[in-house]
Protein backbone atom coordinates (compact mmCIF):
# COMPACT_ATOMS: atom_id res chain seq x y z
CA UNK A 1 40.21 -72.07 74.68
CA UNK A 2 42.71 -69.39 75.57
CA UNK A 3 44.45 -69.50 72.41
CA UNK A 4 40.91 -68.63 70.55
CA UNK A 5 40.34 -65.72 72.77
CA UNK A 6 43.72 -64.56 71.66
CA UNK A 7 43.05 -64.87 67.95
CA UNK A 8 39.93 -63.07 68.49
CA UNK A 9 41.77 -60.37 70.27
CA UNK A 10 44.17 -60.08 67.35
CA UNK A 11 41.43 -59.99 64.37
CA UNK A 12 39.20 -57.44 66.49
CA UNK A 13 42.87 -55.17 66.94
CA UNK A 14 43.58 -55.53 62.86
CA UNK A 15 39.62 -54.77 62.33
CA UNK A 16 39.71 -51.71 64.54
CA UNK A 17 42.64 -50.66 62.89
CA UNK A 18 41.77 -50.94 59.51
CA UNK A 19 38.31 -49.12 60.12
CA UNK A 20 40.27 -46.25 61.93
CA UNK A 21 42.47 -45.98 58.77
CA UNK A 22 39.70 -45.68 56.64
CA UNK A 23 37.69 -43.23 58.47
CA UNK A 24 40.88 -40.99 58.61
CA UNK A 25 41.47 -41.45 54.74
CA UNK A 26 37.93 -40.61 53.65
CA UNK A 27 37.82 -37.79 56.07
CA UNK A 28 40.99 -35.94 54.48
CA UNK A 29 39.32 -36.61 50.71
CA UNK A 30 36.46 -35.41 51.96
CA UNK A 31 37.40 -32.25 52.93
CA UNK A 32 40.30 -31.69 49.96
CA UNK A 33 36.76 -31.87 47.58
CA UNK A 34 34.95 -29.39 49.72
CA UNK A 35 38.10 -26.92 49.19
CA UNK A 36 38.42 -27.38 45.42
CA UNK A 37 34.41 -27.43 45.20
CA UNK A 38 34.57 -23.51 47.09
CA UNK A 39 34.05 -20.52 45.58
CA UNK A 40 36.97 -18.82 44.83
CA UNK A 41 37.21 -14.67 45.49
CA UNK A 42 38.30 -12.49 42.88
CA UNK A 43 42.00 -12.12 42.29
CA UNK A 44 43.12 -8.66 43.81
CA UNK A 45 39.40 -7.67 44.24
CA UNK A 46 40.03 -5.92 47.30
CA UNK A 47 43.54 -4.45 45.91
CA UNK A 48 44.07 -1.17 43.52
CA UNK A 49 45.27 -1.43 40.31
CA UNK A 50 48.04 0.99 39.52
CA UNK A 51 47.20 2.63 36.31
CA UNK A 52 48.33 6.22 34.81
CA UNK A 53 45.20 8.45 33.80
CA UNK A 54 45.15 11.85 32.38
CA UNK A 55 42.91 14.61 32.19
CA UNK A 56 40.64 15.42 29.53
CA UNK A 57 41.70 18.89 27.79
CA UNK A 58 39.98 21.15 26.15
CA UNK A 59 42.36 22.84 23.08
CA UNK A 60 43.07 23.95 19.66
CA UNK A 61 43.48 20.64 16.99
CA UNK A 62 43.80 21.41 13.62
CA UNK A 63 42.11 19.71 11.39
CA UNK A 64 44.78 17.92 8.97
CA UNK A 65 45.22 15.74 5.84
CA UNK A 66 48.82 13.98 5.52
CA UNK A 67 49.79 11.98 2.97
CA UNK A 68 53.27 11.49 0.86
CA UNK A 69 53.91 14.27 -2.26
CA UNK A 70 56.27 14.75 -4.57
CA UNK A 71 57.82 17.84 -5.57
CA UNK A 72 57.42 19.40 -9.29
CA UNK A 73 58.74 22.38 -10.62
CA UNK A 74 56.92 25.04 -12.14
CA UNK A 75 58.31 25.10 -15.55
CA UNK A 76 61.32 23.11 -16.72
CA UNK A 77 62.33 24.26 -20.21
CA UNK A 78 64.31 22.34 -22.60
CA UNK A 79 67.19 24.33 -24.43
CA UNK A 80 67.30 23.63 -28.12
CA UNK A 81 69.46 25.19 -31.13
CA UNK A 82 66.81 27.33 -33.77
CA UNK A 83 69.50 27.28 -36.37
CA UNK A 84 72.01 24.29 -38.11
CA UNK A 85 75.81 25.49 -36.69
CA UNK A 86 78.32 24.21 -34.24
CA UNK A 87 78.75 24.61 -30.72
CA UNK A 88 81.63 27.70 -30.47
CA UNK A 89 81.03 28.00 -26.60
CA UNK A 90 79.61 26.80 -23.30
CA UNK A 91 79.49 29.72 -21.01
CA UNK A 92 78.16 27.81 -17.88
CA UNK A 93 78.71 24.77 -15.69
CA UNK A 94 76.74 21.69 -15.19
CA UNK A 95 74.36 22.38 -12.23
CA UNK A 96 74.71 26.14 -12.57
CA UNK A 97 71.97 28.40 -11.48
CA UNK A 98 71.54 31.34 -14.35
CA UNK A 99 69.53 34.23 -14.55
CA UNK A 100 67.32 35.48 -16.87
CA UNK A 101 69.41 36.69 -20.41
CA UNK A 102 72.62 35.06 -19.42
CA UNK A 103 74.20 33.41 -22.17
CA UNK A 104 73.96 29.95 -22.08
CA UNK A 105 75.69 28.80 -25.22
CA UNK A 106 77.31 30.68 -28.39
CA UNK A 107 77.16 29.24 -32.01
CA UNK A 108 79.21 29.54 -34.91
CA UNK A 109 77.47 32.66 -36.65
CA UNK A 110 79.76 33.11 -39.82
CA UNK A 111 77.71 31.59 -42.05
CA UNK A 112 74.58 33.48 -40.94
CA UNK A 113 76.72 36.76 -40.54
CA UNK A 114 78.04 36.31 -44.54
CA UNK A 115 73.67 35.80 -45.31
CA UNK A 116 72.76 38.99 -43.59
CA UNK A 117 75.59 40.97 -45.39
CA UNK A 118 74.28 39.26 -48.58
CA UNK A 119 70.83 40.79 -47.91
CA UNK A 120 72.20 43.99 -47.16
CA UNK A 121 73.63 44.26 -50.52
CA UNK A 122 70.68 43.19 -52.32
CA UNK A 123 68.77 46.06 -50.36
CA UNK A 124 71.16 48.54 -51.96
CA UNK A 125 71.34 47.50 -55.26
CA UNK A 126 67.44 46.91 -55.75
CA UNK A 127 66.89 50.62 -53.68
CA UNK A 128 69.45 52.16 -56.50
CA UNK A 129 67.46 50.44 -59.06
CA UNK A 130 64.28 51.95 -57.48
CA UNK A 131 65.20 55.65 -57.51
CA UNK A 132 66.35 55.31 -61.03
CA UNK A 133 62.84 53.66 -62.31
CA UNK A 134 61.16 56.50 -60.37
CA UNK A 135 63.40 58.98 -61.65
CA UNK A 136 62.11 57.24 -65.45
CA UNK A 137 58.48 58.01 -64.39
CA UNK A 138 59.20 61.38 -63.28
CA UNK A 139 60.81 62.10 -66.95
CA UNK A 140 58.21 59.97 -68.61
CA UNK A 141 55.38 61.43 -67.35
CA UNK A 142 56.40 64.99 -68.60
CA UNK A 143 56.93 63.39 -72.10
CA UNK A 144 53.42 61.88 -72.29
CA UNK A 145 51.57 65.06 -71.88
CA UNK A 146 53.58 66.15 -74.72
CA UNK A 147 52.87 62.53 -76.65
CA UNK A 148 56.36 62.35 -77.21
CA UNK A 149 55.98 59.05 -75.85
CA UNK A 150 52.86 56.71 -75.71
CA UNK A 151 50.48 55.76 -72.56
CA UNK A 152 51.98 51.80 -73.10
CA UNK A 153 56.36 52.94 -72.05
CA UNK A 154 54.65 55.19 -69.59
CA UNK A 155 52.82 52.65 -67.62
CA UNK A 156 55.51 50.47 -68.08
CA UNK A 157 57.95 52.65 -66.49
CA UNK A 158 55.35 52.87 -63.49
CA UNK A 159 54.67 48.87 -62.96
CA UNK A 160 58.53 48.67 -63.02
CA UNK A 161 59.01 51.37 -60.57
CA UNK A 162 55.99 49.30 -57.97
CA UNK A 163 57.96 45.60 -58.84
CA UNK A 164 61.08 47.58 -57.44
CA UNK A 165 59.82 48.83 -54.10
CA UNK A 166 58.19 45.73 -53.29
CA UNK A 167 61.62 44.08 -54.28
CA UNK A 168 62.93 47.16 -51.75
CA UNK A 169 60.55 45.98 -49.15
CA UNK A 170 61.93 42.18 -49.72
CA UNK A 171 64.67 42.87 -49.19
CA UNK A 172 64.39 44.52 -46.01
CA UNK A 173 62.26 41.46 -44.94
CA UNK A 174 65.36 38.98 -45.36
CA UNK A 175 67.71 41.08 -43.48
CA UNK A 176 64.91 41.27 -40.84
CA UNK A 177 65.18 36.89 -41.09
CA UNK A 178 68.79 37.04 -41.42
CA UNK A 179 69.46 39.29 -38.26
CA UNK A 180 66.62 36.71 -36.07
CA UNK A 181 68.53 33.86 -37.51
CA UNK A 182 72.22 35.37 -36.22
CA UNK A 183 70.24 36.06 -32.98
CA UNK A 184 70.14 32.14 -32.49
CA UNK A 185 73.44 31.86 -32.46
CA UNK A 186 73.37 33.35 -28.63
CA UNK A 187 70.94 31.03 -26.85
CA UNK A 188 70.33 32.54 -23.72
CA UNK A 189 68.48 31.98 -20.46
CA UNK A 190 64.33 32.28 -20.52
CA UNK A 191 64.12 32.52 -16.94
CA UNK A 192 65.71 32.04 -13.96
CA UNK A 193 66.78 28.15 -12.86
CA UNK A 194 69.29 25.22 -12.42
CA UNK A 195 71.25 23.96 -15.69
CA UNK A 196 71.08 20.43 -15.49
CA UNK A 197 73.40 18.15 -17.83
CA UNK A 198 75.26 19.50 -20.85
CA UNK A 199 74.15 17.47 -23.82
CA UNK A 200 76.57 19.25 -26.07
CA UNK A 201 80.05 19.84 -25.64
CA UNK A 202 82.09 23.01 -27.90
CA UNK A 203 82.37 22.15 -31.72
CA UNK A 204 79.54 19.79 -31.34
CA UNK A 205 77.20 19.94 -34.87
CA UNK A 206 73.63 21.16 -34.08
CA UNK A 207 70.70 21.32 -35.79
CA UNK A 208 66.69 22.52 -35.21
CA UNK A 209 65.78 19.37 -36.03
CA UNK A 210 67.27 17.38 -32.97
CA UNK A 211 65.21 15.88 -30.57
CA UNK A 212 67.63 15.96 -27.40
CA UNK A 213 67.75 19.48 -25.75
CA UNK A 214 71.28 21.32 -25.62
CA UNK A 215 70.53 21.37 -21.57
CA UNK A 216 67.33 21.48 -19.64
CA UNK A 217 66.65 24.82 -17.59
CA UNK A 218 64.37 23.97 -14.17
CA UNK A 219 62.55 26.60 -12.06
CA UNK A 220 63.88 25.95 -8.28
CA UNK A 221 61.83 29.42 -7.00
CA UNK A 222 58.50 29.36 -6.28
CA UNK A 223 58.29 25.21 -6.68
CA UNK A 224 55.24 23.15 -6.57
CA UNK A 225 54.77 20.06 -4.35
CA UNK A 226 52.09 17.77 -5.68
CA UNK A 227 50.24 15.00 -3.71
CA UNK A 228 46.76 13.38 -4.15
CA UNK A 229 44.02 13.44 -1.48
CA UNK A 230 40.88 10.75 -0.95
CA UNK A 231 37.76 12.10 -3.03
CA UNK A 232 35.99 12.15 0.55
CA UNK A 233 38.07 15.48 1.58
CA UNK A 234 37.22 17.29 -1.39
CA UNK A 235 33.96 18.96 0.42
CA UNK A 236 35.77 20.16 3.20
CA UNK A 237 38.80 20.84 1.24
CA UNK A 238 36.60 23.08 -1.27
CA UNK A 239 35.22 24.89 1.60
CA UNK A 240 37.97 25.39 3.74
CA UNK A 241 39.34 26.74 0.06
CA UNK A 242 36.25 29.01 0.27
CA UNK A 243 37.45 31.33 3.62
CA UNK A 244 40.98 31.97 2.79
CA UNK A 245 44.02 30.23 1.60
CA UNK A 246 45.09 27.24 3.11
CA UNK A 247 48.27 26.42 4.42
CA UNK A 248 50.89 23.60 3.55
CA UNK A 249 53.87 22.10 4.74
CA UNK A 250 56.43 19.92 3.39
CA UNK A 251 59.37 17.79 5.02
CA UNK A 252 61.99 15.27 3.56
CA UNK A 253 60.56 11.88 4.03
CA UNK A 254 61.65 9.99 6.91
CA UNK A 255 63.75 12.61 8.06
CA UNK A 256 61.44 13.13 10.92
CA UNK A 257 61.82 16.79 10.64
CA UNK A 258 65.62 16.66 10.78
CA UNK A 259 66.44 18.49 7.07
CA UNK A 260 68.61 21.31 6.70
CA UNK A 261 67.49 24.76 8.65
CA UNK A 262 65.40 22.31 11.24
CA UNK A 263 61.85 23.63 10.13
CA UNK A 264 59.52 22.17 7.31
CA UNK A 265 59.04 24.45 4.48
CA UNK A 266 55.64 26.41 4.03
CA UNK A 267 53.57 26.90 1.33
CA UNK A 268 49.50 27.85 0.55
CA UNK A 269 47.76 25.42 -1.87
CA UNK A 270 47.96 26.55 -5.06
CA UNK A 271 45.86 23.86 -7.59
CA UNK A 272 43.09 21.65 -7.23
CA UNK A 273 42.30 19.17 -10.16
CA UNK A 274 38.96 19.72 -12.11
CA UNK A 275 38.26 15.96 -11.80
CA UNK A 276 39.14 12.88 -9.34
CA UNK A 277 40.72 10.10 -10.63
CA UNK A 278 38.13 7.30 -10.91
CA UNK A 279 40.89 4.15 -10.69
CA UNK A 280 42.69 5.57 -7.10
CA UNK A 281 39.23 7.56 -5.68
CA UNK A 282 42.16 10.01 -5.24
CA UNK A 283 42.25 13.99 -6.60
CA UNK A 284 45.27 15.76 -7.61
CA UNK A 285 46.27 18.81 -5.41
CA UNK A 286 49.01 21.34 -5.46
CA UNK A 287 50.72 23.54 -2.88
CA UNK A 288 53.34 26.02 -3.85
CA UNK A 289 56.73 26.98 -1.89
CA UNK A 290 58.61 30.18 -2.25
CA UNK A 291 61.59 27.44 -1.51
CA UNK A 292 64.05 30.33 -1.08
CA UNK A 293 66.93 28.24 0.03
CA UNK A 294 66.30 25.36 -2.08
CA UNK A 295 65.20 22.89 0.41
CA UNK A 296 62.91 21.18 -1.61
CA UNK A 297 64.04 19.41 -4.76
CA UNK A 298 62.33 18.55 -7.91
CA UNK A 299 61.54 15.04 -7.40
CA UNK A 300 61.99 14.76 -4.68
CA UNK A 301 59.48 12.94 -2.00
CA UNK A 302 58.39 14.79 1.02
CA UNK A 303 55.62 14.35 3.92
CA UNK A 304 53.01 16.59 2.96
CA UNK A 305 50.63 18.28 5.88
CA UNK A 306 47.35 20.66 4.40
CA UNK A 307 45.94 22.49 7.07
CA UNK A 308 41.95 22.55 6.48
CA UNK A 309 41.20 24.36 9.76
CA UNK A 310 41.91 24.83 13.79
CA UNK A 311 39.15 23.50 15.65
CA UNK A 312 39.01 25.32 18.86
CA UNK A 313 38.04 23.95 22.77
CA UNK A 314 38.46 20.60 20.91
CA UNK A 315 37.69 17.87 23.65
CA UNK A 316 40.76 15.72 23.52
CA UNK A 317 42.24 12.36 25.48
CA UNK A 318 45.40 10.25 24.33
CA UNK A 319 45.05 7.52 21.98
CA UNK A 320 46.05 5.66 24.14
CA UNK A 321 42.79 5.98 26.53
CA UNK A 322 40.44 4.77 24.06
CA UNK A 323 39.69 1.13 24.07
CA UNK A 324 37.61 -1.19 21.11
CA UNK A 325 34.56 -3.10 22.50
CA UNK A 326 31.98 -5.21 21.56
CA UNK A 327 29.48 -1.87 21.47
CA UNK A 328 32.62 0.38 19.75
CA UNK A 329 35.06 2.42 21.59
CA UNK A 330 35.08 3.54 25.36
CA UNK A 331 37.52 4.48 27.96
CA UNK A 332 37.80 4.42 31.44
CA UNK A 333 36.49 7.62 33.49
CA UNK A 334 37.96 7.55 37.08
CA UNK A 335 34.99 8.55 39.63
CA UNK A 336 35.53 10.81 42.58
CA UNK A 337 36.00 7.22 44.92
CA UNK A 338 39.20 6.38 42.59
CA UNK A 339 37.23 3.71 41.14
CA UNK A 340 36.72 3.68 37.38
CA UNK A 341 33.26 2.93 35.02
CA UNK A 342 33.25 2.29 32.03
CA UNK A 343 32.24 4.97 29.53
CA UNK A 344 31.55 5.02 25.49
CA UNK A 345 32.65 7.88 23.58
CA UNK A 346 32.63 8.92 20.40
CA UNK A 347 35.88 10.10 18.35
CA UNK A 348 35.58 12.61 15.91
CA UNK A 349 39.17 12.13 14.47
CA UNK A 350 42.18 11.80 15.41
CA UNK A 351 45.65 13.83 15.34
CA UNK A 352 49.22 13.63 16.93
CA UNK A 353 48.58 10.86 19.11
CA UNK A 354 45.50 12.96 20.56
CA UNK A 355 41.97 11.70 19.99
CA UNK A 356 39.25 14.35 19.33
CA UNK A 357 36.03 12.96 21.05
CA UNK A 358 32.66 14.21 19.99
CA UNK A 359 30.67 12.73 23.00
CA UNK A 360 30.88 11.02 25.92
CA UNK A 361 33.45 13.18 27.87
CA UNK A 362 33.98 16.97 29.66
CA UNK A 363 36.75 18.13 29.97
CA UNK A 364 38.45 17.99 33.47
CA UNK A 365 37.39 14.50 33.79
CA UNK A 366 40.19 11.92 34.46
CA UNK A 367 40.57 8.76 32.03
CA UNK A 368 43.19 5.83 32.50
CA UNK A 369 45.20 6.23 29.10
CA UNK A 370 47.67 2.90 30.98
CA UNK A 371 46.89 -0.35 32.47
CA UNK A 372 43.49 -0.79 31.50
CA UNK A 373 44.08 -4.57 30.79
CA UNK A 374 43.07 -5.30 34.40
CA UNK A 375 40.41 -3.11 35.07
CA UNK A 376 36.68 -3.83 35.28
CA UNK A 377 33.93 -1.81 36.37
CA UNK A 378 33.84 -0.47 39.89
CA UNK A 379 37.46 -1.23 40.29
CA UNK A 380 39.62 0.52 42.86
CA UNK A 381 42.63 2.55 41.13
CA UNK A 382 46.17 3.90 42.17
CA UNK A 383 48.25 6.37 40.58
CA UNK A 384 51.30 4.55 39.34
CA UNK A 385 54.23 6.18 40.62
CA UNK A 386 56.34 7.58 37.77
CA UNK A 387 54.48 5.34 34.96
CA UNK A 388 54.06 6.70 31.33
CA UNK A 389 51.86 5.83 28.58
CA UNK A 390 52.72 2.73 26.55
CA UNK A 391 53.71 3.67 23.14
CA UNK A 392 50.41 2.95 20.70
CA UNK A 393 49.94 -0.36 19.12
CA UNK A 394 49.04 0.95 15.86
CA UNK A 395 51.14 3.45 13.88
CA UNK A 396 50.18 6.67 12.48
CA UNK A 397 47.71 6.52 9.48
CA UNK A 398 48.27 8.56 5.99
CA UNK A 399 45.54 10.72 7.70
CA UNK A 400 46.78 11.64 10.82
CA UNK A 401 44.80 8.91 12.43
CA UNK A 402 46.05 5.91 14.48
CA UNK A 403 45.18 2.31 12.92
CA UNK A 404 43.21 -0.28 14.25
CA UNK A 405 45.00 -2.90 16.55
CA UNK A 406 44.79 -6.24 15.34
CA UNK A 407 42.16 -9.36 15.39
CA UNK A 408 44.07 -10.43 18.76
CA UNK A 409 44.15 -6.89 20.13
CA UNK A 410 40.37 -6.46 19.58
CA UNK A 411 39.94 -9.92 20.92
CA UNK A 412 41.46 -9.48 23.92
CA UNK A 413 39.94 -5.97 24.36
CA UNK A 414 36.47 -7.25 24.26
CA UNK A 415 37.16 -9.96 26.39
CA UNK A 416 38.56 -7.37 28.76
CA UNK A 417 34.98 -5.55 28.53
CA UNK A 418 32.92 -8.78 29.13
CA UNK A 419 34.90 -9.84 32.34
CA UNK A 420 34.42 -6.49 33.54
CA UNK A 421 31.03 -6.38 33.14
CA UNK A 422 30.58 -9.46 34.52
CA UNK A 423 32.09 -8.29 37.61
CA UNK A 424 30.46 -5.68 37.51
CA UNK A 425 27.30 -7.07 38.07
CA UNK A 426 28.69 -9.41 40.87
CA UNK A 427 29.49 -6.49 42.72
């Protein structure tokens, strides 16, 4: 009997303990699923984001098209010979600027010198010739008022005394040729320019019928710079065009303004095509450059800036500030609380990193142009001590404009606008 009481005693101890064990475990699940099942709070809802804003300024932005060119000169003349002789002499170097009338090269001219004396001497004998068949009418004409002679010698005498002077005047026609034809035996300058290679050398046979020039002369000053333009600028190129003449300016490409002197050269546009090519959508435009010191270089490749107009009180925020939404672009306007909304604007265009906005802005007000990636609406900003502006995603355009990000960039933006709207409206 006793030793049943104490195997009762040890069953209810195990039982007791087991039951206590399992309370205790269940308990501690218990509340680990409460915690996960909580709601959690917003990460760093109640802390400020440090951004970097700016404020939007009103200014001058000109209105520009930039796009790669190519510079052209004005005239570039081919030398030639005009006459079959040899190269006697070379009177300049390869690369040599000249001036107008300077003697380029000088031909062997005895030939052509031994024809003009030739002519000469036919001019004297057929002008002796000519006074004496005059001298025969003179006589004649006294004799046939007599009838010593008949009418027929007379008019003989005169016909042979016209066939002479127009013999006379032949001959003064040749020498005329003859003196033009030694005259191409000095071949000199047209205009002013560059000599570029020498293509023949002294006692080198030319001849008018060659094909390959003797040199080529090129025009360095005033040069053109050539460079085509989208067909959708021609309107406001046309009536810029129509106020006043518009400026240009041309660098080295990708010298980033570093060429010789340290400023871009200047010009005023010059040429627009009379019709846009219908395979690029492009039309053909020219600026000219007084190119004094010879920056620019027939072609040559150069970034090419035309200046349509200066827009004035332009509204203007960094690139940088404008974000790309689901609705189209925005930015984020900093209220009076340091918190920020979310605001869509509209931008007009876009130059040196500055975006010109048409609507949704005044100027003075403050826009986050860094950190926007964790922003949503009604959230509580800091100044960021020090910070600057991330350099732009996307590059500069061929118009001045900055390119859209990419698919992931635009992803992410929107997704940056949903989650701050959405806690926007938990707020």
């Amino acid at each position: 009997m006793r030793r049943f009481f104490l195997v009762l005693l040890v069953a209810a101890l195990i039982g007791g303990g087991g039951y206590y064990w399992y309370a205790t475990h269940n308990a501690g699940a218990g509340s680990q699923t409460a915690a996960a099942d909580a709601p959690k709070a917003p990460a760093g809802a109640g802390r400020a984001v440090p951004v970097v804003t700016q404020t939007v300024a009103a200014q001058a932005v000109p209105e520009q098209i930039v796009t790669i060119g190519s510079v052209q000169p004005i005239a570039a003349i081919a030398i030639k010979a005009r006459v079959d002789s040899a190269v006697e002499s070379v009177n300049f170097t390869e690369g040599q600027e000249v001036r107008t009338g300077d003697t380029l090269f000088t031909l062997d001219s005895r030939s052509l010198d031994a024809q003009l004396r030739q002519a000469q001497a036919n001019l004297e004998r057929d002008r002796a010739n000519l006074e004496k068949a005059k001298g025969d009418v003179k006589r004649y004409a006294e004799l046939v008022r007599t009838s010593a002679i008949s009418r027929t010698t007379y008019d003989a005498a005169v016909a042979t005394a016209d066939a002479l002077e127009g013999t006379v005047k032949a001959d003064l026609a040749a020498i005329e040729a003859a003196k033009v034809s030694l005259s191409f035996t000095r071949i000199t300058a047209p205009m002013d320019g560059r000599t570029g290679t020498v293509n023949a050398k002294v006692g080198a046979m030319v001849r008018a019928a060659d094909t390959n020039p003797l040199v080529t002369l090129t025009q360095l000053r005033p040069i053109n710079v050539s460079f085509n333009v989208p067909e959708k600028h021609l309107p406001a190129i046309r009536a810029a065009m129509a106020t006043g003449s518009l400026p240009v300016t041309a660098s080295i490409a990708g010298a980033h303004g570093q060429n010789p002197g340290g400023e871009k050269a200047e010009g005023k546009l010059s040429f627009v095509d009379s019709q846009v090519d219908q395979q690029t959508g492009t039309i053909l435009v020219k600026g000219e450059f007084p190119n004094a010191d010879t920056r620019l270089w027939p072609g040559q490749f150069v970034d090419t800036v035309l200046t349509l107009r200066v827009e004035q009180n332009a509204l203007t925020v960094a690139d940088l500030a404008v974000q790309t939404g689901q609705k189209g672009r925005f930015v984020y306007v900093v209220k009076a609380d340091e918190t920020v909304e979310v605001r869509p604007v509209t931008v007009e265009r876009n130059h040196g990193g500055l975006s010109v906005v048409a609507s949704g802005l005044k100027a003075g007000e403050r826009v986050v142009v860094d950190g926007q990636s964790r922003l949503f609406p009604g959230a509580k900003i800091t100044e960021k001590a020090g910070g600057k502006p991330a350099a732009p995603a996307g590059g500069e355009t061929a118009e001045g404009g900055r390119q859209q990000g990419s698919a992931t960039q635009d992803a992410a933006a929107r997704s940056t606008v949903t989650q701050g709207q959405s806690a926007g409206g938990a707020t």
